[in-house]
Protein backbone atom coordinates (compact mmCIF):
# COMPACT_ATOMS: atom_id res chain seq x y z
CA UNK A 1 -104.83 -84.37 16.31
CA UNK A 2 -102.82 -86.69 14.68
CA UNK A 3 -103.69 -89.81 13.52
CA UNK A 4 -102.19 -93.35 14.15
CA UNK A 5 -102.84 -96.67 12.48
CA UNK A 6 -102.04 -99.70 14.34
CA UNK A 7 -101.30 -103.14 12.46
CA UNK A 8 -102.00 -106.10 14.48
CA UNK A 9 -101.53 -109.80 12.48
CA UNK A 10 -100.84 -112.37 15.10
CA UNK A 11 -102.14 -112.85 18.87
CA UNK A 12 -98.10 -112.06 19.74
CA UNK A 13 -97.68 -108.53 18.49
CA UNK A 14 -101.25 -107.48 19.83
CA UNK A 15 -100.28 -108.32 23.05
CA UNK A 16 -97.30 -106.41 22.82
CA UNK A 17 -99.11 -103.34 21.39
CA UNK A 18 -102.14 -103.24 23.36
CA UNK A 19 -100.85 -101.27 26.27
CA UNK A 20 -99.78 -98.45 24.00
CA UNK A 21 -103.26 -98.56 21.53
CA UNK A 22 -104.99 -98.27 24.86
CA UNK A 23 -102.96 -95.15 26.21
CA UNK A 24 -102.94 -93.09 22.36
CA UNK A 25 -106.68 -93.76 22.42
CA UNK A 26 -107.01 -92.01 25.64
CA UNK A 27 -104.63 -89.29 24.69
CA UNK A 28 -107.28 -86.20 22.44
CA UNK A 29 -103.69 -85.70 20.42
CA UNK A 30 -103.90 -89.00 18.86
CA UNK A 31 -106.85 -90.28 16.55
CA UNK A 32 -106.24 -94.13 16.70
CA UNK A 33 -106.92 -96.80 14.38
CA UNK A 34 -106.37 -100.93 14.53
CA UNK A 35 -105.86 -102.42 11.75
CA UNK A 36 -106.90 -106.20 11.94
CA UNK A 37 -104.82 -108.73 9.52
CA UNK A 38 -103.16 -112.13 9.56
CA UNK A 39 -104.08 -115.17 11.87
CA UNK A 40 -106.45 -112.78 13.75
CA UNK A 41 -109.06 -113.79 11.19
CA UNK A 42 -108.39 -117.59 11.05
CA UNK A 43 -110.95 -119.49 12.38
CA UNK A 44 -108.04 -122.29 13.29
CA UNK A 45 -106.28 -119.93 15.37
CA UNK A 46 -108.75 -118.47 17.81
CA UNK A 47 -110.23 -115.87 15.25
CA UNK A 48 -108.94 -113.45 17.76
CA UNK A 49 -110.17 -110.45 15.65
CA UNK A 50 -112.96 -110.96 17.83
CA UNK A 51 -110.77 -110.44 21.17
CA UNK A 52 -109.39 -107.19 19.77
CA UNK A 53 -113.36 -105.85 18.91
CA UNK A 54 -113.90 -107.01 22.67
CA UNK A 55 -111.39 -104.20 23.89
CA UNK A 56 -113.86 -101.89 22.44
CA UNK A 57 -111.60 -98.96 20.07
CA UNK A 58 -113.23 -96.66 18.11
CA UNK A 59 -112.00 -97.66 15.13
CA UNK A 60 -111.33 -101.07 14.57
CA UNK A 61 -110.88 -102.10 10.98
CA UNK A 62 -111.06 -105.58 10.02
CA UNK A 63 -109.11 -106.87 6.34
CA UNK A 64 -111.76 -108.09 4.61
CA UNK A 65 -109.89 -108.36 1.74
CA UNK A 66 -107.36 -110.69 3.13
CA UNK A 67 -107.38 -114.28 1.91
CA UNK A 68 -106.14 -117.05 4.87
CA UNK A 69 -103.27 -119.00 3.30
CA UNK A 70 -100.13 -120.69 5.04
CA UNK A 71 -97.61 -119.04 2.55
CA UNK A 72 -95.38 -116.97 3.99
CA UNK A 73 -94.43 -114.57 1.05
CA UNK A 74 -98.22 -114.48 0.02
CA UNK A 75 -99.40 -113.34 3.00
CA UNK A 76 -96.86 -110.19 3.08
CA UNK A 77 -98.40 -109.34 -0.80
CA UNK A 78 -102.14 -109.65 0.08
CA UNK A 79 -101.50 -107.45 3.07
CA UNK A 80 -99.59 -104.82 1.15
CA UNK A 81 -102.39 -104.99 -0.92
CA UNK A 82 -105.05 -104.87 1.22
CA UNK A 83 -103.17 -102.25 3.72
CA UNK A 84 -102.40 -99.54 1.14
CA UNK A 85 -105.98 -99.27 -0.14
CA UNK A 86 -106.88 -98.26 4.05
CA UNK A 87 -103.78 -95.94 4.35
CA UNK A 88 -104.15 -93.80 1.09
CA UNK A 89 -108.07 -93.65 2.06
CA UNK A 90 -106.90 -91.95 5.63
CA UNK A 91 -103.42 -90.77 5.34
CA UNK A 92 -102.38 -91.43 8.76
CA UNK A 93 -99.59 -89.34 10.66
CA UNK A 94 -97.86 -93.07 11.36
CA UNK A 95 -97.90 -96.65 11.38
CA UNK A 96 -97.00 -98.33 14.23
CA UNK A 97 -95.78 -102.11 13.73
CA UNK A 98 -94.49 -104.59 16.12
CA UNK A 99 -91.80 -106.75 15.99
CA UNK A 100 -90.41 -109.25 13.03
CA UNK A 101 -93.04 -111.16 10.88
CA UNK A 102 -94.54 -110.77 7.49
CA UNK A 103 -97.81 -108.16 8.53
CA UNK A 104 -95.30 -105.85 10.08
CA UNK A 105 -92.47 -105.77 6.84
CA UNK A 106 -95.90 -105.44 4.80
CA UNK A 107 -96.78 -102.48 7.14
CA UNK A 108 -93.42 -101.09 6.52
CA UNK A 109 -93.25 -100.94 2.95
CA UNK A 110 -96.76 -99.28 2.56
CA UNK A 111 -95.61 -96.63 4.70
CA UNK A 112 -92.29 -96.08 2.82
CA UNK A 113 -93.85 -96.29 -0.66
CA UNK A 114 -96.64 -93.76 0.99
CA UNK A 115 -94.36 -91.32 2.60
CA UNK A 116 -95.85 -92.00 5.45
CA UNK A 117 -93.15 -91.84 8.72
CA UNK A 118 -93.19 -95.68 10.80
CA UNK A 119 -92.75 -96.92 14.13
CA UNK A 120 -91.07 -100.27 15.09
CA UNK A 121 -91.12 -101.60 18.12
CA UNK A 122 -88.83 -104.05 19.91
CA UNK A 123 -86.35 -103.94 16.77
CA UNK A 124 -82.50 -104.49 17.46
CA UNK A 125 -83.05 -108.15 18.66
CA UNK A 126 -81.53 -111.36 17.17
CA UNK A 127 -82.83 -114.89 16.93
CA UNK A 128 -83.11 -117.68 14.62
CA UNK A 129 -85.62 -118.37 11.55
CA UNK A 130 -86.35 -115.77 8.84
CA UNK A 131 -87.76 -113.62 11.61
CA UNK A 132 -83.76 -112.45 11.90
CA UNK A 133 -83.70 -110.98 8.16
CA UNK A 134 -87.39 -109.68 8.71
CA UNK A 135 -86.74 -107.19 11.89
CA UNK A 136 -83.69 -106.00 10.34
CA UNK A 137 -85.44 -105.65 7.60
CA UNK A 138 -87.92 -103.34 8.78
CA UNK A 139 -85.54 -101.46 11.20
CA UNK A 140 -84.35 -100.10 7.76
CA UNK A 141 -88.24 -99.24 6.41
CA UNK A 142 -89.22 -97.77 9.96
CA UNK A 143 -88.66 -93.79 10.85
CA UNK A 144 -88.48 -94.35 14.93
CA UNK A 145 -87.15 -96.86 17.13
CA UNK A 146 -88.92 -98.10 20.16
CA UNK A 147 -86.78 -100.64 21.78
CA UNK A 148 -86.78 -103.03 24.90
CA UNK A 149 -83.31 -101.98 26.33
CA UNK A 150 -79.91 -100.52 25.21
CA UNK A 151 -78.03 -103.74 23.65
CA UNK A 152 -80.92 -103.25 21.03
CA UNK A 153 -81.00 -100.07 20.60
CA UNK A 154 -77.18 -100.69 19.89
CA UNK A 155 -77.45 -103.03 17.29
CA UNK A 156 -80.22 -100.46 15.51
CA UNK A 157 -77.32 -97.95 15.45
CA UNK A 158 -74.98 -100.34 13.89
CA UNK A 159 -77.66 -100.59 11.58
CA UNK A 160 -77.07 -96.91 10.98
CA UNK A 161 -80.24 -94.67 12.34
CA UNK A 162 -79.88 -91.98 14.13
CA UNK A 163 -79.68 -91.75 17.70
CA UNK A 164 -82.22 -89.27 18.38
CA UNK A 165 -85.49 -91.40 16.83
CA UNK A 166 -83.88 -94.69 19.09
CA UNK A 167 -86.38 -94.81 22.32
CA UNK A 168 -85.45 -97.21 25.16
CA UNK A 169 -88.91 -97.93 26.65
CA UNK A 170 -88.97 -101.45 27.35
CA UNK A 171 -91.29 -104.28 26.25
CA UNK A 172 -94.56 -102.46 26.53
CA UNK A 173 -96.47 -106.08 27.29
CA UNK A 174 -95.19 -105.48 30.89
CA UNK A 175 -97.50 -102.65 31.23
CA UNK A 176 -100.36 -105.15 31.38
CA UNK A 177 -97.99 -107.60 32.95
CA UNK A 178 -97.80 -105.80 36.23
CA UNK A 179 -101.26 -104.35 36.76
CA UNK A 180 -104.05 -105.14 38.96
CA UNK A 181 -106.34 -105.68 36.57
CA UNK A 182 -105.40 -109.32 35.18
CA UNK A 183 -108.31 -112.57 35.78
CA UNK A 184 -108.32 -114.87 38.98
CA UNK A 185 -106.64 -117.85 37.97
CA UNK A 186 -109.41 -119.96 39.68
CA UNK A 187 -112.24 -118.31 37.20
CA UNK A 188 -110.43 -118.75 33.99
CA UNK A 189 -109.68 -122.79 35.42
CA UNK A 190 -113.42 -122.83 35.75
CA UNK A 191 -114.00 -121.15 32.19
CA UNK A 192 -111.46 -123.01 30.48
CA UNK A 193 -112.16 -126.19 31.94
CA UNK A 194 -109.01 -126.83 33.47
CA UNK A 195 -108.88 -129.23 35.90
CA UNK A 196 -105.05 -129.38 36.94
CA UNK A 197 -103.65 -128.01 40.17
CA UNK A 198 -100.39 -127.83 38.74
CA UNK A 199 -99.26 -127.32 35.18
CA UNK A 200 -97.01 -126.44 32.70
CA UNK A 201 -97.42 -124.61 29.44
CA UNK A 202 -95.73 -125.80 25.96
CA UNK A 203 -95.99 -123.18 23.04
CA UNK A 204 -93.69 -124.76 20.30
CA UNK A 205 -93.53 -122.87 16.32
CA UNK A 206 -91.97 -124.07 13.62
CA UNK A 207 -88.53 -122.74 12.63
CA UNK A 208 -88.79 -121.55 9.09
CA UNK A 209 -85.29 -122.51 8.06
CA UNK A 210 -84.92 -126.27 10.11
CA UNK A 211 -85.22 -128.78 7.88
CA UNK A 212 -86.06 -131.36 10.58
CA UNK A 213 -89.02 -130.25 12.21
CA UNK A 214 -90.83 -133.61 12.59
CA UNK A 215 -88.09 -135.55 14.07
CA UNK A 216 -87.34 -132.26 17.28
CA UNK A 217 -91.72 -132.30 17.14
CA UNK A 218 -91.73 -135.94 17.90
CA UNK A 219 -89.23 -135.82 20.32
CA UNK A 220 -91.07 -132.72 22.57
CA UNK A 221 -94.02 -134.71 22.48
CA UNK A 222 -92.23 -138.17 23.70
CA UNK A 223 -90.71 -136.27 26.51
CA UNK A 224 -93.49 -134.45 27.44
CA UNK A 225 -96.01 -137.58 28.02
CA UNK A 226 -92.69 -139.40 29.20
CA UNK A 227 -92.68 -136.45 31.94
CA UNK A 228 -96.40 -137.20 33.39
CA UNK A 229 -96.52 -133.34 33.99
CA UNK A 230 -99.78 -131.56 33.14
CA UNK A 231 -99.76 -129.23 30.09
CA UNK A 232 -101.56 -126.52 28.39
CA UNK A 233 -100.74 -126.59 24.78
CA UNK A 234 -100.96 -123.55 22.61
CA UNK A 235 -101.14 -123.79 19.03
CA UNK A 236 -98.09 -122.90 17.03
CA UNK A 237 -98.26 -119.68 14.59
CA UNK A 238 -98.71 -120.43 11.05
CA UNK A 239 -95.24 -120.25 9.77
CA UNK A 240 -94.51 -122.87 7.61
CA UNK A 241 -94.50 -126.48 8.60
CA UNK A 242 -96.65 -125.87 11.58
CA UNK A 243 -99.12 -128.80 10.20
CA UNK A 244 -96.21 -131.09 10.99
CA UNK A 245 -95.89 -129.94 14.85
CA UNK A 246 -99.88 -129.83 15.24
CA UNK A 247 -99.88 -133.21 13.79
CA UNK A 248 -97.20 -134.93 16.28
CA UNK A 249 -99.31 -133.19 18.73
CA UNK A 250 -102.63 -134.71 17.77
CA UNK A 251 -101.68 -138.29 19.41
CA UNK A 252 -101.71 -136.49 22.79
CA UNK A 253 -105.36 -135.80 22.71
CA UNK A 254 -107.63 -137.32 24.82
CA UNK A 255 -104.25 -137.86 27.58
CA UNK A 256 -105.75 -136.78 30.71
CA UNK A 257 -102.21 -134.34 31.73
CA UNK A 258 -102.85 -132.00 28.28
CA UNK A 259 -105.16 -129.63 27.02
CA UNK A 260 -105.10 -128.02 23.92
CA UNK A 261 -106.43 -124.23 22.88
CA UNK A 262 -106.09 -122.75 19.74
CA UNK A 263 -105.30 -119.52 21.12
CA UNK A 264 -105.61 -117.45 24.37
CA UNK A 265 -106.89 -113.91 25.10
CA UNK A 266 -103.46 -111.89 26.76
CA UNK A 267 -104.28 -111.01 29.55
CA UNK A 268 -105.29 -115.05 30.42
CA UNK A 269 -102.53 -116.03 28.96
CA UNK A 270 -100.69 -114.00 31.87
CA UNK A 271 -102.29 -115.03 34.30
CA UNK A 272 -101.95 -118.54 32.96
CA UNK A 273 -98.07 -118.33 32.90
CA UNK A 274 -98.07 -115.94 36.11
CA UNK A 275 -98.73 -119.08 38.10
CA UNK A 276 -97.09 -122.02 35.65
CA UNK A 277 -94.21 -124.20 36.54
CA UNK A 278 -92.64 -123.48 33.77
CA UNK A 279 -93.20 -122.69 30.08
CA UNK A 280 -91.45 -124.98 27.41
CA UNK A 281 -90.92 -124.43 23.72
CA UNK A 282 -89.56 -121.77 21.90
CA UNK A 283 -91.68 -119.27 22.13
CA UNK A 284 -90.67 -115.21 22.97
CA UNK A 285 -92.84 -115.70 25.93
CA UNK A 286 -90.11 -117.63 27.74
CA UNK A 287 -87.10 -115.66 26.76
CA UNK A 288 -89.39 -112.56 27.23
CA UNK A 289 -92.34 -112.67 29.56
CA UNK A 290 -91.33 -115.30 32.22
CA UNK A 291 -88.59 -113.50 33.57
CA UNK A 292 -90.85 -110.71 34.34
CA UNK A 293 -93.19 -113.82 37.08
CA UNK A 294 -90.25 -115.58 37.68
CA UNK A 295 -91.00 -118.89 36.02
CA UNK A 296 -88.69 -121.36 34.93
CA UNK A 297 -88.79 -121.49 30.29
CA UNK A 298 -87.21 -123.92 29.27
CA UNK A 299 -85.91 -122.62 26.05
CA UNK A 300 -86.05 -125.53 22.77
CA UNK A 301 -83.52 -125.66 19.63
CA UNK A 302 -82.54 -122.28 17.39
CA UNK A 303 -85.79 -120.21 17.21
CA UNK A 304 -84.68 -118.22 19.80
CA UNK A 305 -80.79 -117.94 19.24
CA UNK A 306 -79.15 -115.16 20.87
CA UNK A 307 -82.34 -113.31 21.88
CA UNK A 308 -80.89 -113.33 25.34
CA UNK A 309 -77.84 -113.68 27.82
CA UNK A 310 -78.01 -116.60 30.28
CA UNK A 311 -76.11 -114.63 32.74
CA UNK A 312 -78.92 -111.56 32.94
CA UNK A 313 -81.70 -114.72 32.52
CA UNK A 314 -80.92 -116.82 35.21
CA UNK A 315 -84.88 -118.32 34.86
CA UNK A 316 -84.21 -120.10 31.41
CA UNK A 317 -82.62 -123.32 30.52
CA UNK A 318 -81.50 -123.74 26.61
CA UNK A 319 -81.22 -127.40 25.35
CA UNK A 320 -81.77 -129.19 22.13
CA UNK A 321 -84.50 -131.15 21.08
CA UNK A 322 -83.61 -134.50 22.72
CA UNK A 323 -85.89 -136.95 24.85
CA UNK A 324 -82.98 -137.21 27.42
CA UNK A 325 -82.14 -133.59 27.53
CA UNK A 326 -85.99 -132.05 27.66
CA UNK A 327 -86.53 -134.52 30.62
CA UNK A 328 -83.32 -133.50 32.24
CA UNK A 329 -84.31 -129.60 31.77
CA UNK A 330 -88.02 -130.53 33.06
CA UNK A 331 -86.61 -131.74 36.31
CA UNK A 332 -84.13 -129.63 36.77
CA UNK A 333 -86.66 -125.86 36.65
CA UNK A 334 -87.19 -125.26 40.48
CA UNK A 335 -83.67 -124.30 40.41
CA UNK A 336 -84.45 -121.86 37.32
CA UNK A 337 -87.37 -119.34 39.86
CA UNK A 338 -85.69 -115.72 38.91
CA UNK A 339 -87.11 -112.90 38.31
CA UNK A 340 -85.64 -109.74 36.35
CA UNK A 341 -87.09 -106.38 35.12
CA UNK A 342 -84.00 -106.15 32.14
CA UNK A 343 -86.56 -105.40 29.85
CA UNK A 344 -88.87 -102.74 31.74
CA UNK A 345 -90.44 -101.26 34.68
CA UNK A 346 -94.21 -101.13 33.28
CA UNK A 347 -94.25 -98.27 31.77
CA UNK A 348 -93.56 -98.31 27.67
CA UNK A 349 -97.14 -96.42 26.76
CA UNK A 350 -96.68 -93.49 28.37
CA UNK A 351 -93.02 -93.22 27.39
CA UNK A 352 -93.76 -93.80 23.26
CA UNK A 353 -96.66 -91.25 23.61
CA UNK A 354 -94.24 -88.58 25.08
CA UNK A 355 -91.90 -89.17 22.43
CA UNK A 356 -94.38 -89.77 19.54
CA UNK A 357 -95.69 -86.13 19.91
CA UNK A 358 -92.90 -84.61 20.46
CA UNK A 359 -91.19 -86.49 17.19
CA UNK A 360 -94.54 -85.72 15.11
CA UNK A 361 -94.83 -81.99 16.47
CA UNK A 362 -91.57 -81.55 14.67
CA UNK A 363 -92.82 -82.42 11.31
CA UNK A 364 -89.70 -84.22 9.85
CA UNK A 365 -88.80 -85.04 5.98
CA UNK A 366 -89.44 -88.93 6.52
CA UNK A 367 -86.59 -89.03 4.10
CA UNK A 368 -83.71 -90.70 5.84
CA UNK A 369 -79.94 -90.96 5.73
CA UNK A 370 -77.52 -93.61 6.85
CA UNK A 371 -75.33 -93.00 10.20
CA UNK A 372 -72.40 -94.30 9.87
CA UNK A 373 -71.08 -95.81 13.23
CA UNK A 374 -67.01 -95.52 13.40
CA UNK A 375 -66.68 -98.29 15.97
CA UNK A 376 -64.97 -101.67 15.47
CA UNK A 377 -65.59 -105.16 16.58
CA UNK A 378 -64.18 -104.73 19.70
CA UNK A 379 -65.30 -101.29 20.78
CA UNK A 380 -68.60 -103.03 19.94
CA UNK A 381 -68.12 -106.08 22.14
CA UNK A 382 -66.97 -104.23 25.00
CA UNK A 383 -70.21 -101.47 24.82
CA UNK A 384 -72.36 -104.49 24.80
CA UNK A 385 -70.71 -106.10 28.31
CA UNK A 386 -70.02 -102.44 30.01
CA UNK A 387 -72.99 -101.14 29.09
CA UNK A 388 -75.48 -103.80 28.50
CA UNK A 389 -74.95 -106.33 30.74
C-alpha cells in the first residue's frame, strides 16, 4: 500500500483534486491523506476546511499550526513549516500538489528537501501574475507530470523532464464536471437565497504584479451596475491587494441585481456556472471550466495571459478593463455559446491512478537529471500549431 498525501490550500486546487483524492481513496493500493492549509481555514473565505471534512476521507488533517496572514511569501514559510513536521511523521510514498500558488511550491520543496518523489498537476501552462514563475517553479521541484493536454506537456519538456513521467490526462475537475451527481439548480436558488431567473457570475483576483488594481476594480464594478444584469459575486483569493477589489465591491451591496458569497462548495459552483450567462473576471474558471458548459467568460486584463488560444476557445471574449469595452463584451456573449472538450473527456482519476502505480511500483531514485530538448524556436512554434492546435 502506498501512501499519498494530498495538499489542498485554496477552494481552486481542491476542486481540481477532488476527483482524483476520491478515486486513490477507493483504490486498497493507495493509503490517502488531505492535507488542509491556506484560505481553507479563513473564516473570511468560506472556512471551506469544513467542505473538505464534509466529503468524509479517512484522514483529513487540518494545519493547526498555520497562522492566517495576507503575505504572500509568509504564507509559503509557515506552510513549509507546518507541512514538514506531518511528512517526516508519515513518510508518504508522494505528494500530490495542484497547480501554481504558494501551498503547492511549499509542498514542493518539503518533498525535495525530504526525498520524497512529487506530483504536479496541470503544470506547463502560462499566464500572468507571479503564478507564471510559481508553476514553473514547481515543474522543476515535482518528480511526475500530470498535465491538461499536449501544448503543456510541451512546454514541461522544454523545461527539460523527461518524457516518460509527462501524463496527458486532462483537467481532472471535468470528472465531476460531467457526472450525474451535481445539485438541482432550483434547490441550491432556494438554499442560497437566490432570487434571479437569470444571472451572471463575476469572480475577479487581484494580479500580483499590476500596479493599478483600484482604478481596473472600479471600472468592473461601474460597468457591471451600468449593465443592470444580475450577478453572483465570488470573493477574490487572498493574493495581495485583494482588500482593494473587495472594497470597490462593497458599494454594490444592498443593489437588488448582486449577491455576494464568500466562497462556494464545487460542485454548486458547477452547477451555478452550468446554467450562467456568462462568467466575467479573470478567473481560471472561464478560460478553463466554461468551455466544458458552453458559457460565454468574458476574460478581464493580464491574469490570464496566454493560458489559452482564442481560435480552440471560441466561448471567451478577452478585453481590458474599460467601462466601454466590459459593456461592449457583456452584450456581445450570446454570440460566445461554444463548447469544447480540449482539455478532457472526464476521465483524469482513473488515468493518474494507472500511472501513479505503475511509476511507484518501479521504485525510482527521485534524483533527477535535466533533458535537454535540441529543438529551436521554430521547430517549437510549428509542434505547438501541428500538434496542439
Amino acid at each position: 500500500m502506498y501512501k499519498l498525501v494530498f495538499l489542498t490550500g485554496t477552494r481552486a486546487d481542491y476542486g481540481k483534486l477532488k476527483s482524483i483524492m476520491q478515486f486513490c481513496e477507493k483504490d486498497r493500493s493507495f493509503e490517502v491523506y488531505v492535507y488542509v492549509t491556506g484560505m481553507h481555514l479563513r473564516k473570511e473565505y468560506g472556512q471551506t476546511a469544513d467542505e473538505i471534512k464534509k466529503d468524509g476521507y479517512k484522514n483529513i488533517i487540518i494545519n493547526e499550526d498555520y497562522t492566517v496572514t495576507d503575505k504572500m511569501d509568509e504564507n509559503a514559510a509557515l506552510t513549509i513549516l507546518s507541512f514538514s513536521k506531518f511528512v517526516r511523521k508519515i513518510n508518504p510514498d508522494l505528494i500530490i500538489i495542484h497547480g501554481d500558488r504558494t501551498e503547492p511550491l511549499a509542498g514542493a520543496a518539503v518533498g525535495v528537501l525530504n526525498n520524497i518523489k512529487v506530483a504536479h498537476i496541470e503544470g506547463g501552462e502560462v499566464s500572468g501574475t507571479a503564478d507564471e514563475f510559481m508553476r514553473h517553479a514547481v515543474t522543476k521541484l515535482s518528480s511526475y507530470h500530470f498535465v491538461a493536454n499536449d501544448e503543456a506537456k510541451f512546454r514541461v519538456l522544454q523545461l527539460g523532464e523527461k518524457e516518460d513521467n509527462v501524463f496527458v490526462i486532462g483537467s481532472p475537475d471535468i470528472d465531476i464536471m460531467l457526472s450525474e451527481s451535481l445539485p438541482a439548480l432550483k434547490g441550491i436558488k432556494a438554499k442560497y437565497s437566490m432570487n434571479f431567473d437569470k444571472y451572471a457570475i463575476c469572480i475577479y483576483h487581484p494580479v500580483t504584479t499590476d500596479n493599478d488594481t483600484a482604478k481596473k476594480a472600479e471600472n468592473l464594478v461601474n460597468a457591471l451596475e451600468k449593465s443592470k444584469r444580475n450577478y453572483i459575486v465570488i470573493k477574490p483569493n487572498n493574493d495581495i491587494n485583494n482588500d482593494i477589489i473587495c472594497e470597490k465591491f462593497d458599494r454594490l451591496k444592498g443593489n437588488k441585481n448582486f449577491l455576494f458569497y464568500d466562497s462556494l462548495p464545487f460542485e454548486i459552483f458547477l452547477t451555478l456556472l452550468k446554467n450562467a450567462e456568462f462568467i466575467i473576471g479573470n478567473s481560471s474558471a472561464g478560460v478553463r471550466e466554461a468551455c466544458v458548459y458552453g458559457v460565454p467568460a468574458i476574460d478581464l486584463g493580464t491574469r490570464q495571459n496566454r493560458r489559452y488560444n482564442s481560435q480552440i476557445l471560441k466561448n471567451i471574449i478577452h478585453t481590458e478593463e474599460t467601462i466601454e469595452n466590459i459593456l461592449a463584451a457583456i452584450n456581445n456573449t450570446n454570440e460566445h455559446r461554444f463548447y469544447s472538450k480540449y482539455f478532457g473527456n472526464g476521465n483524469s482519476a482513473i488515468q493518474f491512478c494507472k500511472a501513479i502505480k505503475n511509476r511507484l511500483a518501479k521504485n525510482e531514485n527521485v534524483q533527477k537529471v535535466f533533458v535537454d530538448l535540441e529543438v529551436t524556436s521554430k521547430s517549437i512554434a510549428n509542434y505547438i500549431n501541428e500538434v496542439c492546435y
